[in-house]
PDB file of N, CA and C in Angstrom:
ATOM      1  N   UNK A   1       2.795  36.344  17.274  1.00  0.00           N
ATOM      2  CA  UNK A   1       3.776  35.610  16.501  1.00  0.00           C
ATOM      3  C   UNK A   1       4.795  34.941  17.428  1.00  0.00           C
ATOM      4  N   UNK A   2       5.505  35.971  18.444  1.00  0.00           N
ATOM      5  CA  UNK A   2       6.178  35.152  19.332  1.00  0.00           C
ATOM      6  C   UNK A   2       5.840  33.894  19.892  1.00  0.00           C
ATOM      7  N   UNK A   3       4.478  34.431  20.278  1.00  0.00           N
ATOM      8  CA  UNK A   3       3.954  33.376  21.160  1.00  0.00           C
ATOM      9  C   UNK A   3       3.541  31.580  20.666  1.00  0.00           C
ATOM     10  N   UNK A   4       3.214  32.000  19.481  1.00  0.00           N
ATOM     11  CA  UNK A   4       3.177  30.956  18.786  1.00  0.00           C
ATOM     12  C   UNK A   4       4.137  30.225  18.481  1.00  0.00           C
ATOM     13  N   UNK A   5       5.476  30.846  18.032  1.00  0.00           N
ATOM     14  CA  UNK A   5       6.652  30.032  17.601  1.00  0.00           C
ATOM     15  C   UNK A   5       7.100  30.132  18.947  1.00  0.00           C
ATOM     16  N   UNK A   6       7.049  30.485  20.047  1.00  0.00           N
ATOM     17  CA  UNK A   6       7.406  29.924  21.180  1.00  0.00           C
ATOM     18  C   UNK A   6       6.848  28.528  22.016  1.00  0.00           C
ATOM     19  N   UNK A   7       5.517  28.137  21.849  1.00  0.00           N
ATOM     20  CA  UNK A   7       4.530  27.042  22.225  1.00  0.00           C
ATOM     21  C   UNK A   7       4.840  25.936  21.339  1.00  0.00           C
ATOM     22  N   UNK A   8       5.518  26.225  19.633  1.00  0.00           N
ATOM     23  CA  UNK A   8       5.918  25.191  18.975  1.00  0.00           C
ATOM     24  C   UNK A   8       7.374  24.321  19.485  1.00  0.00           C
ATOM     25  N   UNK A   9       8.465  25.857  19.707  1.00  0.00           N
ATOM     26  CA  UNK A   9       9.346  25.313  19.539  1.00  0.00           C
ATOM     27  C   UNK A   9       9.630  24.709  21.205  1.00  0.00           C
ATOM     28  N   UNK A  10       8.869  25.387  22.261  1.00  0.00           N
ATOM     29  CA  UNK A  10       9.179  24.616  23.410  1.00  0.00           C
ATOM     30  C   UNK A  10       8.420  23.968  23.730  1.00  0.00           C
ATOM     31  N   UNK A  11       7.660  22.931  22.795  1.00  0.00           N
ATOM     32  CA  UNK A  11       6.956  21.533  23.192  1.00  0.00           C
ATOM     33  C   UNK A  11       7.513  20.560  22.803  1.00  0.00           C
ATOM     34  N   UNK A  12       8.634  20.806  22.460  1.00  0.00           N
ATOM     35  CA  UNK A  12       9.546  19.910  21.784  1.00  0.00           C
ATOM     36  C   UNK A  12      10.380  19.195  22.824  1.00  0.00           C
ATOM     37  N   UNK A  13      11.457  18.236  23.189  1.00  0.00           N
ATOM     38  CA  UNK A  13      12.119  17.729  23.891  1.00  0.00           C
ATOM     39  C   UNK A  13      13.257  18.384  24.086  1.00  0.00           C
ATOM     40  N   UNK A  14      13.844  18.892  25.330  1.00  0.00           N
ATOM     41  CA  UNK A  14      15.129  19.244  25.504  1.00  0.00           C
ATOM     42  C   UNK A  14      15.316  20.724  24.983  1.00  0.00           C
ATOM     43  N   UNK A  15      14.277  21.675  24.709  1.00  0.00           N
ATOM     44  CA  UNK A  15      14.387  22.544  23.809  1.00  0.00           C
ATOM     45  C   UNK A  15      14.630  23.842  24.944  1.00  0.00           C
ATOM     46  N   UNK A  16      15.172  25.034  24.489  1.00  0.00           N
ATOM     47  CA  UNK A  16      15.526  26.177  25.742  1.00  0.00           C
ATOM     48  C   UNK A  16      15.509  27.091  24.566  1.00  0.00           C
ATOM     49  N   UNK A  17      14.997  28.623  25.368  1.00  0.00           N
ATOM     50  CA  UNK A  17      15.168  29.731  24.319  1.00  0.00           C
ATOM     51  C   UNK A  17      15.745  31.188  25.347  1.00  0.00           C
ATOM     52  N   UNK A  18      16.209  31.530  24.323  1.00  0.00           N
ATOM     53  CA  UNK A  18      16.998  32.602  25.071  1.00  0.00           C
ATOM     54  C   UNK A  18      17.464  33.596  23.941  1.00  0.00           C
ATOM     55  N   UNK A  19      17.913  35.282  24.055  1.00  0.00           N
ATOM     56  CA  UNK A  19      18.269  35.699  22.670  1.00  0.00           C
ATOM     57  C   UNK A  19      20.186  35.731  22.480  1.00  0.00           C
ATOM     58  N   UNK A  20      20.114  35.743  21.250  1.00  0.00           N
ATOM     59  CA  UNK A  20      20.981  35.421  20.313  1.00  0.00           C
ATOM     60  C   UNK A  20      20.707  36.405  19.322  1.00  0.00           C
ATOM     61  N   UNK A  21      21.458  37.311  19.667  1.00  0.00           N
ATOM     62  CA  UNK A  21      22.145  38.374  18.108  1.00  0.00           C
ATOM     63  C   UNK A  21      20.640  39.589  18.586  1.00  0.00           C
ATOM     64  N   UNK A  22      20.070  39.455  20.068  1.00  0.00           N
ATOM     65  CA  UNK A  22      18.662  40.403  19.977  1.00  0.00           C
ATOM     66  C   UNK A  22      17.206  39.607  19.302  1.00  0.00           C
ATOM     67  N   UNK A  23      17.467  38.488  19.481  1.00  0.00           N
ATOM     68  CA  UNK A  23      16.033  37.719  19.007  1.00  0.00           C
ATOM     69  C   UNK A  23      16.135  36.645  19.485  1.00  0.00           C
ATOM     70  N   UNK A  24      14.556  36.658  19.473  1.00  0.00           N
ATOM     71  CA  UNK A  24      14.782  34.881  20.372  1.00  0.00           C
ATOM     72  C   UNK A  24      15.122  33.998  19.376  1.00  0.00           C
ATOM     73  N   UNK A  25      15.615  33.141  20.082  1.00  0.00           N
ATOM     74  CA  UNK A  25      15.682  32.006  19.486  1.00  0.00           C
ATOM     75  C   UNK A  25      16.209  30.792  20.563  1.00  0.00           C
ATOM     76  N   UNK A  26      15.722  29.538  19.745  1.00  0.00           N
ATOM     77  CA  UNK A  26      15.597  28.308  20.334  1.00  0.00           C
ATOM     78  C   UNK A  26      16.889  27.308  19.927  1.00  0.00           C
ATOM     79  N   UNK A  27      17.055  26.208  21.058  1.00  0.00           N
ATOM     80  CA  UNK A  27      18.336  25.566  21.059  1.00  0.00           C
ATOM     81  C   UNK A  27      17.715  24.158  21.401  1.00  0.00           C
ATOM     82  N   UNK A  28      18.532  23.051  21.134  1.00  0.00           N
ATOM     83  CA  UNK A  28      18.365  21.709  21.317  1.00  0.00           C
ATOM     84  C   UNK A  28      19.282  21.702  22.873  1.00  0.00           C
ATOM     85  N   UNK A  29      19.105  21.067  23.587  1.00  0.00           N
ATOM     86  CA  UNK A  29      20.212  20.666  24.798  1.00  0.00           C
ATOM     87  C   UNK A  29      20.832  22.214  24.686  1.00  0.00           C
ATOM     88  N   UNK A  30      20.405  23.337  24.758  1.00  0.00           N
ATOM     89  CA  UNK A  30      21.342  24.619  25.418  1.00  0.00           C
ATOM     90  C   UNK A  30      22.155  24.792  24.099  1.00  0.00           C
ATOM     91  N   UNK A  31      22.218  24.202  23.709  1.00  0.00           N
ATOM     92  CA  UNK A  31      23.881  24.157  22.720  1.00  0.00           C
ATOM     93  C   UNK A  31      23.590  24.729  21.284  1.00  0.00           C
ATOM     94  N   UNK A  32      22.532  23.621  20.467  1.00  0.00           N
ATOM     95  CA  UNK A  32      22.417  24.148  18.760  1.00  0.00           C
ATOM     96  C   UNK A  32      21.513  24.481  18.537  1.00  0.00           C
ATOM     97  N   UNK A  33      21.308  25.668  18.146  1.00  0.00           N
ATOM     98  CA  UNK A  33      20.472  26.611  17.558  1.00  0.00           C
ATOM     99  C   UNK A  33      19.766  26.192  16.534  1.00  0.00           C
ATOM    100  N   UNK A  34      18.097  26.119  16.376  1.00  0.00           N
ATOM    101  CA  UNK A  34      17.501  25.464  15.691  1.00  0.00           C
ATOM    102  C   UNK A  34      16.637  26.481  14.903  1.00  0.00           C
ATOM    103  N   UNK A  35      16.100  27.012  16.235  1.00  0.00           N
ATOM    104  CA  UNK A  35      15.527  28.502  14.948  1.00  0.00           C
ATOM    105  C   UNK A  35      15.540  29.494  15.751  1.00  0.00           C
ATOM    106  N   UNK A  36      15.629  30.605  14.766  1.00  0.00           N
ATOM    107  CA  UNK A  36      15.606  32.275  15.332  1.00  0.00           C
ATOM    108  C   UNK A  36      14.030  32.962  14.545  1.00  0.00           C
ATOM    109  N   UNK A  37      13.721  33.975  15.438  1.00  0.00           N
ATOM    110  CA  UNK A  37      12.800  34.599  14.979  1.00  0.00           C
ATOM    111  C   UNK A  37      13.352  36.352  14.870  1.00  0.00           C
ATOM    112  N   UNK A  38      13.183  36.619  13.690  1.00  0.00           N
ATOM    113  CA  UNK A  38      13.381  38.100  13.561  1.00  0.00           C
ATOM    114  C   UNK A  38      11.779  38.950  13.402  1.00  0.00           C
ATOM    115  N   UNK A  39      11.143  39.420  14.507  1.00  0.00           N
ATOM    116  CA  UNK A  39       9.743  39.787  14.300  1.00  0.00           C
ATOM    117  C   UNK A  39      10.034  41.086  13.613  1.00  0.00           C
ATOM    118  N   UNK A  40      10.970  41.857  13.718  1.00  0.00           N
ATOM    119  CA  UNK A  40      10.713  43.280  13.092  1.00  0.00           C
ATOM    120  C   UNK A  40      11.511  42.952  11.704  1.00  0.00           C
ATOM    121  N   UNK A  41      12.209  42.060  11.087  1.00  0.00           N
ATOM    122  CA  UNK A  41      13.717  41.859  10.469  1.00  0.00           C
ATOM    123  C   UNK A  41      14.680  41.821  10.690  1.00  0.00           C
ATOM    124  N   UNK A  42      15.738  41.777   9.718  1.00  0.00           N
ATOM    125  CA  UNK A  42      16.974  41.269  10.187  1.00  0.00           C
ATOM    126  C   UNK A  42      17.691  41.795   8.897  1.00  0.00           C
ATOM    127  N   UNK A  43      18.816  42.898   8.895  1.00  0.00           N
ATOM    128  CA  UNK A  43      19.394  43.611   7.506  1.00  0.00           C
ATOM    129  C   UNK A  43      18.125  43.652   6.613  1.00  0.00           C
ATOM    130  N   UNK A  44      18.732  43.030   5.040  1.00  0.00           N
ATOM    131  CA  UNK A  44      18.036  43.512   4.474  1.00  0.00           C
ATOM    132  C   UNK A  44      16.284  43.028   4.149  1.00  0.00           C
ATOM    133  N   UNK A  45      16.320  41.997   4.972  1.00  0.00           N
ATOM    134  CA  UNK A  45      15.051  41.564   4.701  1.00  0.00           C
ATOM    135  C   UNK A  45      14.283  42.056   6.163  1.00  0.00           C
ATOM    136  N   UNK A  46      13.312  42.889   6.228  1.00  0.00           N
ATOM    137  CA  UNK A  46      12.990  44.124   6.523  1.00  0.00           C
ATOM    138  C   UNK A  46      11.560  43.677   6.793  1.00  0.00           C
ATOM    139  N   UNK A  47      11.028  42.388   6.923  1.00  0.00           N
ATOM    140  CA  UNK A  47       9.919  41.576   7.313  1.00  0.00           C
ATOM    141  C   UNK A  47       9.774  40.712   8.169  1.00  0.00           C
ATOM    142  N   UNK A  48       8.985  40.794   9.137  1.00  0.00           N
ATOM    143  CA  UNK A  48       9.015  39.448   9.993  1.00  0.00           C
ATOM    144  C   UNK A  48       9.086  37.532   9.581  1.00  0.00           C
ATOM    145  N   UNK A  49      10.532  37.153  10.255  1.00  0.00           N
ATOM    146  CA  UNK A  49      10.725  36.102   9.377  1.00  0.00           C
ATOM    147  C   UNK A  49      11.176  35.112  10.547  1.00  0.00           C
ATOM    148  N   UNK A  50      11.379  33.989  10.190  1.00  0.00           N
ATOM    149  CA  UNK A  50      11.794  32.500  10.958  1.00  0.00           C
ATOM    150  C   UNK A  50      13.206  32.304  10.373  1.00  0.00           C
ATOM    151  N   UNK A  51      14.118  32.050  11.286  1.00  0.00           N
ATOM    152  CA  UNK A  51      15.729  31.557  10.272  1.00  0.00           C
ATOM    153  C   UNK A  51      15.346  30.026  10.967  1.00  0.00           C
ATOM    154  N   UNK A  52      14.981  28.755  10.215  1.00  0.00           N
ATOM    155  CA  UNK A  52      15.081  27.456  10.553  1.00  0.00           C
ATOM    156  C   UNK A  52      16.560  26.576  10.068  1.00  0.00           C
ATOM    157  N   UNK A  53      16.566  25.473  11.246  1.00  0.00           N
ATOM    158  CA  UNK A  53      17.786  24.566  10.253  1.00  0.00           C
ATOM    159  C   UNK A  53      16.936  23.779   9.829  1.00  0.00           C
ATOM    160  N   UNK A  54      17.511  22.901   8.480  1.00  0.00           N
ATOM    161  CA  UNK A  54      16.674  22.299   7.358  1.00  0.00           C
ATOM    162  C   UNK A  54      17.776  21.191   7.133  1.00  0.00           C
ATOM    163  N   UNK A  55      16.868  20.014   6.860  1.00  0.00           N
ATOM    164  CA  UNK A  55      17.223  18.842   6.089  1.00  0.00           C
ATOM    165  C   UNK A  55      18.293  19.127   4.787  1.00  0.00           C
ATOM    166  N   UNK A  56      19.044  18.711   4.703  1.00  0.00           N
ATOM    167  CA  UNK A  56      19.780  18.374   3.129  1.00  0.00           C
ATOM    168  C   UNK A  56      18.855  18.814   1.505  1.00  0.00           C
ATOM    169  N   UNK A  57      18.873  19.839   1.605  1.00  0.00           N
ATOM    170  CA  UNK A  57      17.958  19.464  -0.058  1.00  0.00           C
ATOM    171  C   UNK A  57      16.619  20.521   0.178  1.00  0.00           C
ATOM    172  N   UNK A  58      16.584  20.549   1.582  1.00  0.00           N
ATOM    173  CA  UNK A  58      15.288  21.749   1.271  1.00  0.00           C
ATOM    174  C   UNK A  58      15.025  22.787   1.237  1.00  0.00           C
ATOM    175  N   UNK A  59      16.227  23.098   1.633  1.00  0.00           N
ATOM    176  CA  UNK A  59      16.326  25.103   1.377  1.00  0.00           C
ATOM    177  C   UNK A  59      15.931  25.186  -0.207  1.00  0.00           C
ATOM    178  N   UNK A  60      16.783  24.345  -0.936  1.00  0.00           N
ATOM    179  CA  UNK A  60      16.573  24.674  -2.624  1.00  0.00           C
ATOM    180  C   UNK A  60      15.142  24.347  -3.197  1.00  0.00           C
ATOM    181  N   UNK A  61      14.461  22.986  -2.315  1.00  0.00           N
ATOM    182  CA  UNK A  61      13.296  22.729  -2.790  1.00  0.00           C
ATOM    183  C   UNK A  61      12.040  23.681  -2.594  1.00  0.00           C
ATOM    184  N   UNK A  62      12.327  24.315  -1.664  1.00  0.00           N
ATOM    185  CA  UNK A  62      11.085  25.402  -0.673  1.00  0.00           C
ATOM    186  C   UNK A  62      11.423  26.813  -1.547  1.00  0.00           C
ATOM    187  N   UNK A  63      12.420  26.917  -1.718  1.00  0.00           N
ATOM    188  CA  UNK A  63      12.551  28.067  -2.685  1.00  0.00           C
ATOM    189  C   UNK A  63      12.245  28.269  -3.867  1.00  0.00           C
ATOM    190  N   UNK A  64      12.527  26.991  -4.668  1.00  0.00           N
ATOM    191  CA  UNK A  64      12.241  26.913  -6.057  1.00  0.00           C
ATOM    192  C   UNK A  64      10.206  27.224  -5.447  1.00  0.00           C
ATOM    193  N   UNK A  65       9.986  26.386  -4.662  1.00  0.00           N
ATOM    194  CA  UNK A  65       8.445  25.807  -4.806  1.00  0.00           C
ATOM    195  C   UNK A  65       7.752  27.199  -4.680  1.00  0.00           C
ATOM    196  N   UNK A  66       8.450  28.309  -3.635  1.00  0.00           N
ATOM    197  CA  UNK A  66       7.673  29.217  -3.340  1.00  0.00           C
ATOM    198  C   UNK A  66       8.643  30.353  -3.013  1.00  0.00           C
ATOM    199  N   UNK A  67       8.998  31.186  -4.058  1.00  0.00           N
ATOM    200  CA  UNK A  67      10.082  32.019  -3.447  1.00  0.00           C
ATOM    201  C   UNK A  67       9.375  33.124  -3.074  1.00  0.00           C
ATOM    202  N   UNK A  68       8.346  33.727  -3.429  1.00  0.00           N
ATOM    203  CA  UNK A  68       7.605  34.677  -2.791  1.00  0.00           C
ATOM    204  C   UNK A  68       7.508  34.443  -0.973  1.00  0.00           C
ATOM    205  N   UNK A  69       7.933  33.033  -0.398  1.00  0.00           N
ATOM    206  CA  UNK A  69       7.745  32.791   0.998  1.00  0.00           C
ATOM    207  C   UNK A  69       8.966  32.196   1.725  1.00  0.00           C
ATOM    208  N   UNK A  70       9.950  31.712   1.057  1.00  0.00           N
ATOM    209  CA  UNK A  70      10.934  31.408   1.703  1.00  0.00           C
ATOM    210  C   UNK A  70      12.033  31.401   0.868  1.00  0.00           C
ATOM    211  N   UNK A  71      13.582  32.304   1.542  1.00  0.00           N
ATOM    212  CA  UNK A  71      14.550  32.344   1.038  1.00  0.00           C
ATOM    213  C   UNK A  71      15.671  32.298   1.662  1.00  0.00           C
ATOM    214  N   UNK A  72      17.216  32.252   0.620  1.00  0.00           N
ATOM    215  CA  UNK A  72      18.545  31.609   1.750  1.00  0.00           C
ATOM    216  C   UNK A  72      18.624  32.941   2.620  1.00  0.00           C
ATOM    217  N   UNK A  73      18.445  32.739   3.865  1.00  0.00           N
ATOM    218  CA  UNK A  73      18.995  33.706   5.327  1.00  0.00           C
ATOM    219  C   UNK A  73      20.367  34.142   4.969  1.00  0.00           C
ATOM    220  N   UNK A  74      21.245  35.183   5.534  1.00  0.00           N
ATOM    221  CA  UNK A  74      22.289  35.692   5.550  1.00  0.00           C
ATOM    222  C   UNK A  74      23.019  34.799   6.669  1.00  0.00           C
ATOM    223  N   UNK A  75      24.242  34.393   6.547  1.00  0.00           N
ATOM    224  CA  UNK A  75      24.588  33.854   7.701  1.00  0.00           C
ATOM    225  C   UNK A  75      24.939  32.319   7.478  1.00  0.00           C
ATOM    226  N   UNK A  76      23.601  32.264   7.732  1.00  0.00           N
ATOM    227  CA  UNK A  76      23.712  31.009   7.836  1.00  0.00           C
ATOM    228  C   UNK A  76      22.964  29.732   6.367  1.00  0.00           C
ATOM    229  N   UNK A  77      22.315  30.574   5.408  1.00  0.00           N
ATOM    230  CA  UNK A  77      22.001  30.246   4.389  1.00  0.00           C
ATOM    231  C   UNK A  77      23.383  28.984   3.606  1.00  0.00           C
ATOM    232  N   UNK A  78      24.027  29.106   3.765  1.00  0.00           N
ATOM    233  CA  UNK A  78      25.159  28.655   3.188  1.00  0.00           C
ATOM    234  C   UNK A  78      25.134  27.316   3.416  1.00  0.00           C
ATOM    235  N   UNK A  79      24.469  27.017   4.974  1.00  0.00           N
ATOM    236  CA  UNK A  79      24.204  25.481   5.760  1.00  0.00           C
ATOM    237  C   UNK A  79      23.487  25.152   5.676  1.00  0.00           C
ATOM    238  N   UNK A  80      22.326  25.567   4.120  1.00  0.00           N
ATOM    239  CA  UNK A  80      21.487  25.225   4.195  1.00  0.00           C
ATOM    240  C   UNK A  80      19.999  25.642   5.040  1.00  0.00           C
ATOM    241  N   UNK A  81      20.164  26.292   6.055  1.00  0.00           N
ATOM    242  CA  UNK A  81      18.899  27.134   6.750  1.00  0.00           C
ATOM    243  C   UNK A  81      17.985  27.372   5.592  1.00  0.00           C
ATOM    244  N   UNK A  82      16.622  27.582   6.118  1.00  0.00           N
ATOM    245  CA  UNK A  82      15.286  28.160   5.259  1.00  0.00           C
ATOM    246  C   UNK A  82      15.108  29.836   6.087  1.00  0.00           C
ATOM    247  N   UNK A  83      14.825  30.692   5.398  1.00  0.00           N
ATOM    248  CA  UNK A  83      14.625  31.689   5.987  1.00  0.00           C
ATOM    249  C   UNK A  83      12.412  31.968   5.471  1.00  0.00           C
ATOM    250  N   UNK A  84      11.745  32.339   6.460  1.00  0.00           N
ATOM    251  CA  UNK A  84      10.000  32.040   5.967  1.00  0.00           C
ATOM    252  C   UNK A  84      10.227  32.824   6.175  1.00  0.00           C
ATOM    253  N   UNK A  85       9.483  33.891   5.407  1.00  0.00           N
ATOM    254  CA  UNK A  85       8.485  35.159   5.896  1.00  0.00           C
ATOM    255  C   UNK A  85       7.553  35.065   6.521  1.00  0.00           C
ATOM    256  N   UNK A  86       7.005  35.963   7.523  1.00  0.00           N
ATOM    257  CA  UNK A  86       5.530  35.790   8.451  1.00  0.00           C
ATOM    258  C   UNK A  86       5.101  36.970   7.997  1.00  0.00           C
ATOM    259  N   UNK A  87       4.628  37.499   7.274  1.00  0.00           N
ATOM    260  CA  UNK A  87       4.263  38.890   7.230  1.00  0.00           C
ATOM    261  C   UNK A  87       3.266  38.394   6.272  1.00  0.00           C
ATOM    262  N   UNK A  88       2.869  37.102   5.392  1.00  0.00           N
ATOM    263  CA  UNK A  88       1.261  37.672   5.100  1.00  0.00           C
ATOM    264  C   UNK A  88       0.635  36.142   5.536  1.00  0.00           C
ATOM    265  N   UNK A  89      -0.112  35.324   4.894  1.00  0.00           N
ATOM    266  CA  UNK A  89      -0.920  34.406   5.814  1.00  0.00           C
ATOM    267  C   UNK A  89      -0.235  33.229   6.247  1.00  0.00           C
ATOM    268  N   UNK A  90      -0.048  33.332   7.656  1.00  0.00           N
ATOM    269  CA  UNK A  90       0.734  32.365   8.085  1.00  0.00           C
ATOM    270  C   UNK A  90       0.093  31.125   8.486  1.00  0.00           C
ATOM    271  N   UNK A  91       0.847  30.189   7.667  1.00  0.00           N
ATOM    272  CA  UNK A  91       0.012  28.079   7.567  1.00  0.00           C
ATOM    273  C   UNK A  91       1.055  27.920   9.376  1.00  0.00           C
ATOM    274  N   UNK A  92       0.380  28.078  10.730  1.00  0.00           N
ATOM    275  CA  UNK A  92       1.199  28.047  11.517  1.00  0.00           C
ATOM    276  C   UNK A  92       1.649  26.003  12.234  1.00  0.00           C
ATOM    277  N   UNK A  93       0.449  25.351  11.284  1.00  0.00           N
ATOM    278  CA  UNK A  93       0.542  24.179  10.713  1.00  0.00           C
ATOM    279  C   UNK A  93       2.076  23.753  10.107  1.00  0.00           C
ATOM    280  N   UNK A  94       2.081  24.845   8.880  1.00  0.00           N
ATOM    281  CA  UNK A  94       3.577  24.415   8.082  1.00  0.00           C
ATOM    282  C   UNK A  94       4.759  25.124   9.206  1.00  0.00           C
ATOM    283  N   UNK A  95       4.596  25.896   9.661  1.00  0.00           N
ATOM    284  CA  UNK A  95       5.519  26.336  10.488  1.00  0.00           C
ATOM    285  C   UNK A  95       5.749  25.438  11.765  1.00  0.00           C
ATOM    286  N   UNK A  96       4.511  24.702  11.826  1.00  0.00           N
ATOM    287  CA  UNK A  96       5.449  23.102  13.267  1.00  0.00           C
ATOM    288  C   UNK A  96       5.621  22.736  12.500  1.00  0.00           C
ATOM    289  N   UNK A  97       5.271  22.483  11.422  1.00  0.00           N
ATOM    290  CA  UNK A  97       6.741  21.327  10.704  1.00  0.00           C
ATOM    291  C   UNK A  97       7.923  21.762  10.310  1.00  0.00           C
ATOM    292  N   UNK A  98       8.307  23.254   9.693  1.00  0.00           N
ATOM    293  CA  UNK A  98       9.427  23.617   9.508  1.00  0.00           C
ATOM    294  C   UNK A  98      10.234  23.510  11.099  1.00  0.00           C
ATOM    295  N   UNK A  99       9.753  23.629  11.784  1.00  0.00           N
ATOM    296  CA  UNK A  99      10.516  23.857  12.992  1.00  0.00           C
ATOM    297  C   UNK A  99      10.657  22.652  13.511  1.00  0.00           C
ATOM    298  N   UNK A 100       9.628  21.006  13.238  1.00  0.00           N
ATOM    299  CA  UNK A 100      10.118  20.112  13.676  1.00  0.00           C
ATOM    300  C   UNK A 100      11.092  19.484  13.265  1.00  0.00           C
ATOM    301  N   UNK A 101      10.915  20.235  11.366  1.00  0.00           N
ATOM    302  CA  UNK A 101      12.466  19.552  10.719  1.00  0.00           C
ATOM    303  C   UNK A 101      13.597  20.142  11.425  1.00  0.00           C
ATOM    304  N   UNK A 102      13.527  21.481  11.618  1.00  0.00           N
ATOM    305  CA  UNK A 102      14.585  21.801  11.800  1.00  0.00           C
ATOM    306  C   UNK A 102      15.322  21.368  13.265  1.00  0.00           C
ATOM    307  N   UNK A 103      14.637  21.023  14.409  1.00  0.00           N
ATOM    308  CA  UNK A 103      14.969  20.323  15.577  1.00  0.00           C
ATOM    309  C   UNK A 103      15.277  18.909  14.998  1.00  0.00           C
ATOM    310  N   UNK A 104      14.846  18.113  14.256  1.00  0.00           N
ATOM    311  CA  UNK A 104      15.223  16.952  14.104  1.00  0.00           C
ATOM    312  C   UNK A 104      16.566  16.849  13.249  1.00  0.00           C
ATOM    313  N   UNK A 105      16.815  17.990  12.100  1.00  0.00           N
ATOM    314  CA  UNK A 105      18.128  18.200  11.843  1.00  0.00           C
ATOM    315  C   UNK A 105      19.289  18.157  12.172  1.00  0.00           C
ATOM    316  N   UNK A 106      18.871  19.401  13.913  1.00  0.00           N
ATOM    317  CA  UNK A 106      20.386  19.708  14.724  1.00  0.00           C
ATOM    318  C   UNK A 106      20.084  18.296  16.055  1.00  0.00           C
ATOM    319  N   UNK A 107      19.299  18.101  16.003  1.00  0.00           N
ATOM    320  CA  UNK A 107      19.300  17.309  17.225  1.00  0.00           C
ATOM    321  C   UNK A 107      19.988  16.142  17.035  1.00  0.00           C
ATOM    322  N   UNK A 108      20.038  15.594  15.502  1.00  0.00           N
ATOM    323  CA  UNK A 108      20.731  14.388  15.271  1.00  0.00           C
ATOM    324  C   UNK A 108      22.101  13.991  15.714  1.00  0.00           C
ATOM    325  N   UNK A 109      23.043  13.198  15.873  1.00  0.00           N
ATOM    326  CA  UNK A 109      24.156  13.077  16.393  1.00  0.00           C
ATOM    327  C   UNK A 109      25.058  13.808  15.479  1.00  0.00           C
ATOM    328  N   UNK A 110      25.815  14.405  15.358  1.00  0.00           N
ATOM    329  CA  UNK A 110      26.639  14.735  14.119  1.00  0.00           C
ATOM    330  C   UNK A 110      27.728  13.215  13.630  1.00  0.00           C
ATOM    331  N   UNK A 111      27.887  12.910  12.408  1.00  0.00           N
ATOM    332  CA  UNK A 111      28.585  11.834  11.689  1.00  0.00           C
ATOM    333  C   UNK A 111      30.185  12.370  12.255  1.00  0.00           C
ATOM    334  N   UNK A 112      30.898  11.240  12.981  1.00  0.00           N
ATOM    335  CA  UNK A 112      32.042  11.368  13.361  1.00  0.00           C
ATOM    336  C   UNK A 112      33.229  10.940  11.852  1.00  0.00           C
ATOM    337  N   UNK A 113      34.259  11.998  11.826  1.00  0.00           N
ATOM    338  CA  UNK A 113      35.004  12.285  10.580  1.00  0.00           C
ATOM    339  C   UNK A 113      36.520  11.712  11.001  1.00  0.00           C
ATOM    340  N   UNK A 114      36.418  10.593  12.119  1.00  0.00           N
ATOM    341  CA  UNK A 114      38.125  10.095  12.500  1.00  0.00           C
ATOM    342  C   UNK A 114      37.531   8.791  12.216  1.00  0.00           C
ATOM    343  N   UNK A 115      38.537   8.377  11.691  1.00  0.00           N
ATOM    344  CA  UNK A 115      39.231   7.231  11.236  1.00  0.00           C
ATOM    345  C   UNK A 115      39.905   6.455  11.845  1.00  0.00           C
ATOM    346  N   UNK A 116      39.399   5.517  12.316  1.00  0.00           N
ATOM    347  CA  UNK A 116      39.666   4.676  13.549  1.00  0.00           C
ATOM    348  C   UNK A 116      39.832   2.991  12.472  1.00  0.00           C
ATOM    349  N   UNK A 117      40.931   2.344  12.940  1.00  0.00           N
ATOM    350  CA  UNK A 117      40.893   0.780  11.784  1.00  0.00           C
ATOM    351  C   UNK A 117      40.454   0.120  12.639  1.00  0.00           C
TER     352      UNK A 117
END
């Protein structure tokens, strides 16, 4: 499992992994955290799981679609993150794409909030 979400997330551009909170997890440029892997769990969810960052709109859509497989993470759920379960057949297909959304998410520039005339 590591190994796999490790070959995804560091074929990516600019990508570095290192642990955070006791799990690996992966960063854009050193800095934003894109996904964590909890292989044994993490509190109460007690299954091997992925914490991804996610697009606007898809934590709610992936949940409604399949809540038996993905739900809001502790933490960071609030920003929207997807939390997957890996514990029964893993599409490791859908999992480069959750993880490419989620690099293309944090990697974006963030929208500057000053007001300049």
């Amino acid at each position: 499992m590591l190994a796999e979400v490790r070959r995804i997330c560091l074929g990516l551009p600019g990508v570095t992994e290192r642990l955070s909170h006791g799990a690996p997890t992966w960063f854009v440029n050193g800095q934003r955290t894109f996904v964590t892997l909890w292989e044994h769990g993490h509190h109460d969810n007690e299954f091997p799981h992925l914490w991804c960052a996610a697009p606007a709109g898809a934590q709610e859509e992936l949940i409604l679609a399949d809540p038996a497989r993905f739900f809001r993470p502790p933490y960071v759920g609030h920003r929207g993150w997807i939390g997957v379960r890996l514990d029964g057949d893993v599409g490791w297909d859908e999992i480069g794409e959750l993880c490419q959304d989620a690099y293309d998410t944090v990697s974006r520039p963030k929208k500057s909030t000053s007001r300049r005339p």
